[in-house]
Protein backbone atom coordinates (compact mmCIF):
# COMPACT_ATOMS: atom_id res chain seq x y z
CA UNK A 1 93.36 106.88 91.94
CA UNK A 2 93.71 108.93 89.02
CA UNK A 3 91.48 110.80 86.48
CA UNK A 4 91.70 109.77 82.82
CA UNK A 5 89.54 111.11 80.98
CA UNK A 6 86.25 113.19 81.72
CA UNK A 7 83.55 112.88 79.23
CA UNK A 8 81.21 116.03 78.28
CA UNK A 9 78.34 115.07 79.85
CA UNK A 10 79.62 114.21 82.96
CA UNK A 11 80.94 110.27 82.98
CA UNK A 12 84.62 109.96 83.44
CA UNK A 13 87.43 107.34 83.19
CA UNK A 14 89.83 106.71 85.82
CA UNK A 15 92.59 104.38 87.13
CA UNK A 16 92.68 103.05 90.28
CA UNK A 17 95.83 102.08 92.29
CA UNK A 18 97.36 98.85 91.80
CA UNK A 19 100.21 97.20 93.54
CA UNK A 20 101.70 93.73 92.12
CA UNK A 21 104.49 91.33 93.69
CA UNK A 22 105.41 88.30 94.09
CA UNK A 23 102.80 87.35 96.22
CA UNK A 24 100.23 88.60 93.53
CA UNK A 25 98.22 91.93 92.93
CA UNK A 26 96.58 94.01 95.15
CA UNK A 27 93.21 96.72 93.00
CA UNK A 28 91.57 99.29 95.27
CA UNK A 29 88.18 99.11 93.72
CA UNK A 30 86.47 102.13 94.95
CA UNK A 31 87.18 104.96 97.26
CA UNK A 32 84.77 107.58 98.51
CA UNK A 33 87.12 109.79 99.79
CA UNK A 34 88.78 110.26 96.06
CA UNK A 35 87.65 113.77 95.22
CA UNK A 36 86.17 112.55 91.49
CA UNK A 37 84.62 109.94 93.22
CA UNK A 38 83.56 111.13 96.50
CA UNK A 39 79.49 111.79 94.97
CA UNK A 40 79.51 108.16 94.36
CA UNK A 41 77.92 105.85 96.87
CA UNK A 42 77.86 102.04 96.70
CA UNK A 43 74.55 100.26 97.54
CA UNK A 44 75.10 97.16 95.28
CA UNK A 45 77.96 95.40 93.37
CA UNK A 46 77.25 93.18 90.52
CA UNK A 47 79.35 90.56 89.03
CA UNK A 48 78.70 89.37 85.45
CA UNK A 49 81.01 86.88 83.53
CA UNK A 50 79.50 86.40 79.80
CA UNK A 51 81.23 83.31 78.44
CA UNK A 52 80.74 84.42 74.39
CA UNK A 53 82.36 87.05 72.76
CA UNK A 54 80.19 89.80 71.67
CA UNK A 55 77.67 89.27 74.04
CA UNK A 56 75.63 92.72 74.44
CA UNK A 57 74.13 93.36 77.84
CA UNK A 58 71.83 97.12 77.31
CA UNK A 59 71.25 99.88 77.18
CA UNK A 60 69.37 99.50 80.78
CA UNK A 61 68.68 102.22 83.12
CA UNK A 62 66.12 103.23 85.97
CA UNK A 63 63.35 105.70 85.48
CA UNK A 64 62.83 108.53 88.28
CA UNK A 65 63.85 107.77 92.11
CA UNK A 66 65.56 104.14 91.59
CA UNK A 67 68.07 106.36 88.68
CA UNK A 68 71.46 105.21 89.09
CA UNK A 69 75.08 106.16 89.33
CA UNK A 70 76.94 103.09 88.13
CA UNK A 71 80.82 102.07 87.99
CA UNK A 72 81.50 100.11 85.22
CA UNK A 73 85.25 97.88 85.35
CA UNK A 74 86.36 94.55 83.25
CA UNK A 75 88.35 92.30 85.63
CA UNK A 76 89.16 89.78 82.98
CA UNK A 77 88.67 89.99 79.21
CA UNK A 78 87.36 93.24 77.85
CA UNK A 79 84.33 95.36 76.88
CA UNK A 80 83.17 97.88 74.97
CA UNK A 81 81.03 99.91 77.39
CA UNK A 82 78.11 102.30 76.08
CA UNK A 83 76.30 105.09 78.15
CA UNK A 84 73.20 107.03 76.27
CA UNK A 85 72.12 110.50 77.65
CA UNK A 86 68.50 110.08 78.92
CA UNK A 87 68.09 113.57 80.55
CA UNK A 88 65.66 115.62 78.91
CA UNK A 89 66.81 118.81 79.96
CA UNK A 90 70.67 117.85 79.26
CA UNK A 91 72.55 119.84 76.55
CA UNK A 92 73.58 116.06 75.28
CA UNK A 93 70.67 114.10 75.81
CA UNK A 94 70.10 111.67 72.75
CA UNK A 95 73.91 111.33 72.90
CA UNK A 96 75.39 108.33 73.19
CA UNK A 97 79.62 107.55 74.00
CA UNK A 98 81.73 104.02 74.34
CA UNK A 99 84.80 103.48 75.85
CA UNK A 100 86.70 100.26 75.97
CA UNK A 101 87.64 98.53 79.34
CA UNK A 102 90.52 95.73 79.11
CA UNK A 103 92.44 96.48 81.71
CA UNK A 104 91.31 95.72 84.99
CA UNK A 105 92.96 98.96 86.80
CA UNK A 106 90.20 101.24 84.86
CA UNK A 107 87.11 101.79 85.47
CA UNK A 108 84.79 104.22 83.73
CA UNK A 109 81.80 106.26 86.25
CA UNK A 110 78.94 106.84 85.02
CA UNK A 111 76.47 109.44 86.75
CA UNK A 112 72.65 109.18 87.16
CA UNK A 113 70.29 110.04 83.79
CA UNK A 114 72.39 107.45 81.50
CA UNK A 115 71.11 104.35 79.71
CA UNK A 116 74.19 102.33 79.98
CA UNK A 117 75.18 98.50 77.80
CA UNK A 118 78.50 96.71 77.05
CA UNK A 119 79.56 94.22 74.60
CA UNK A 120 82.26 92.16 75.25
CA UNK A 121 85.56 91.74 73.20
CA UNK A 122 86.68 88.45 74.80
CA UNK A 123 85.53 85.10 75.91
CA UNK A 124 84.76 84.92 79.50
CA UNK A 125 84.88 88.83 80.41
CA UNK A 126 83.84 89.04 83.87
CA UNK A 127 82.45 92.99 84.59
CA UNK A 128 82.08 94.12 88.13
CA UNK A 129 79.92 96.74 88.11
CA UNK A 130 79.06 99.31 91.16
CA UNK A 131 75.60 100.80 91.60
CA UNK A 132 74.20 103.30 93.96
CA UNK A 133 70.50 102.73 94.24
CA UNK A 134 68.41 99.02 94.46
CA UNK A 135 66.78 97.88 91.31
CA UNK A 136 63.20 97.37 90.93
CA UNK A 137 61.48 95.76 87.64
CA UNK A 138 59.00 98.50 87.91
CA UNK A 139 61.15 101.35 86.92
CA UNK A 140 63.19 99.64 84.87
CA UNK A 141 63.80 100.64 81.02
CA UNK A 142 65.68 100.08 78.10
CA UNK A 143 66.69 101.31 74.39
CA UNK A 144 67.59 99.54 71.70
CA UNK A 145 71.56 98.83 71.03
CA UNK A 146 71.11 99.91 67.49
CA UNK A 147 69.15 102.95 67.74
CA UNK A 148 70.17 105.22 64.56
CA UNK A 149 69.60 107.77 66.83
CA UNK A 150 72.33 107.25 69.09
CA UNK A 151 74.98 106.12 66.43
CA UNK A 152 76.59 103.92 68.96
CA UNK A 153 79.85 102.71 67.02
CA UNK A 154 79.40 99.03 68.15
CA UNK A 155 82.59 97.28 67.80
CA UNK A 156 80.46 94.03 66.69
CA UNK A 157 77.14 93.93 64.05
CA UNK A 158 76.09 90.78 64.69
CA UNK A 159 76.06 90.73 69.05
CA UNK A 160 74.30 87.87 71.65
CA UNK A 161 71.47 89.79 72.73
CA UNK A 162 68.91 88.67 75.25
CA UNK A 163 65.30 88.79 74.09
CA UNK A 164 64.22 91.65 76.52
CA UNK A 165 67.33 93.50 74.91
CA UNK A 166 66.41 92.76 71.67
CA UNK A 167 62.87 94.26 72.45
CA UNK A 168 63.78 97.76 73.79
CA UNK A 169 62.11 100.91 71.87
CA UNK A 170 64.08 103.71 69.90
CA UNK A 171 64.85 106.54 71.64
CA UNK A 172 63.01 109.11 69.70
């Protein structure tokens, strides 16, 4: 595996090893003993296809104990992927980055303290996301995808938003 880029405020983008023959590919997902990724554990793996383009899934995180570290990769299609500072105390909190995902051998990390979205580029973009911690309703918050605050650069104005996404609160 192999570091990309690392962000600021502590997410970072990496490539994991691939092999492809004949026979057909082979990904190595995750691996704990990877020095960037070794203070990443895996307690649950999500798997999301969203069949329309532009469909915005965010920005989601959990509040104080059930915070999570999450690993964000696009096995087919591709997505714009958000992640919002939350951490009062952080020299960048209220600051929000995006990368793009549409290649299935990166994956972008994304530590605890981050409200994190994605809107997809592509019809049928199936994410696989990895998350250390259990989610629980009553911890769980949100912020609006168009906060002015953040400035998120959304590659689409007009997304599919759920209604709970639609009803998240500013940041401010």
């Amino acid at each position: 595996m192999k570091l990309l880029n690392k962000f600021s405020n502590g997410p970072f983008l990496f490539e994991s090893n691939y092999f492809e023959d004949d026979r057909g590919v082979f990904l190595k997902i995750f691996n704990s003993d990877n020095d960037f990724l070794n203070q990443y554990t895996v307690r649950q793996i999500n798997y999301v296809v969203s069949v329309e383009k532009h469909t915005l899934r965010g920005l989601h995180y959990q509040q104080g104990e059930a915070a999570e570290s999450k690993i964000f990769r696009a096995v087919k299609g591709a997505a714009q992927i958000a992640f919002a500072d939350v951490r009062p105390d952080s020299p960048t909190y209220q600051q929000a980055t995006t990368v793009v995902l549409d290649n299935p051998k990166q994956a972008v990390a994304i530590p605890r303290g981050f409200a994190t979205g994605y809107c997809t580029l592509a019809e049928n973009t199936t994410m696989l996301y990895l998350s250390d911690n259990d989610y629980h309703i009553n911890t769980e918050a949100g912020l609006l995808w168009s906060d002015p605050k953040l400035n998120i650069d959304w590659l689409t104005k007009d997304p599919i938003l759920s209604e709970k996404d639609k009803g998240w609160a500013l940041i401010s």
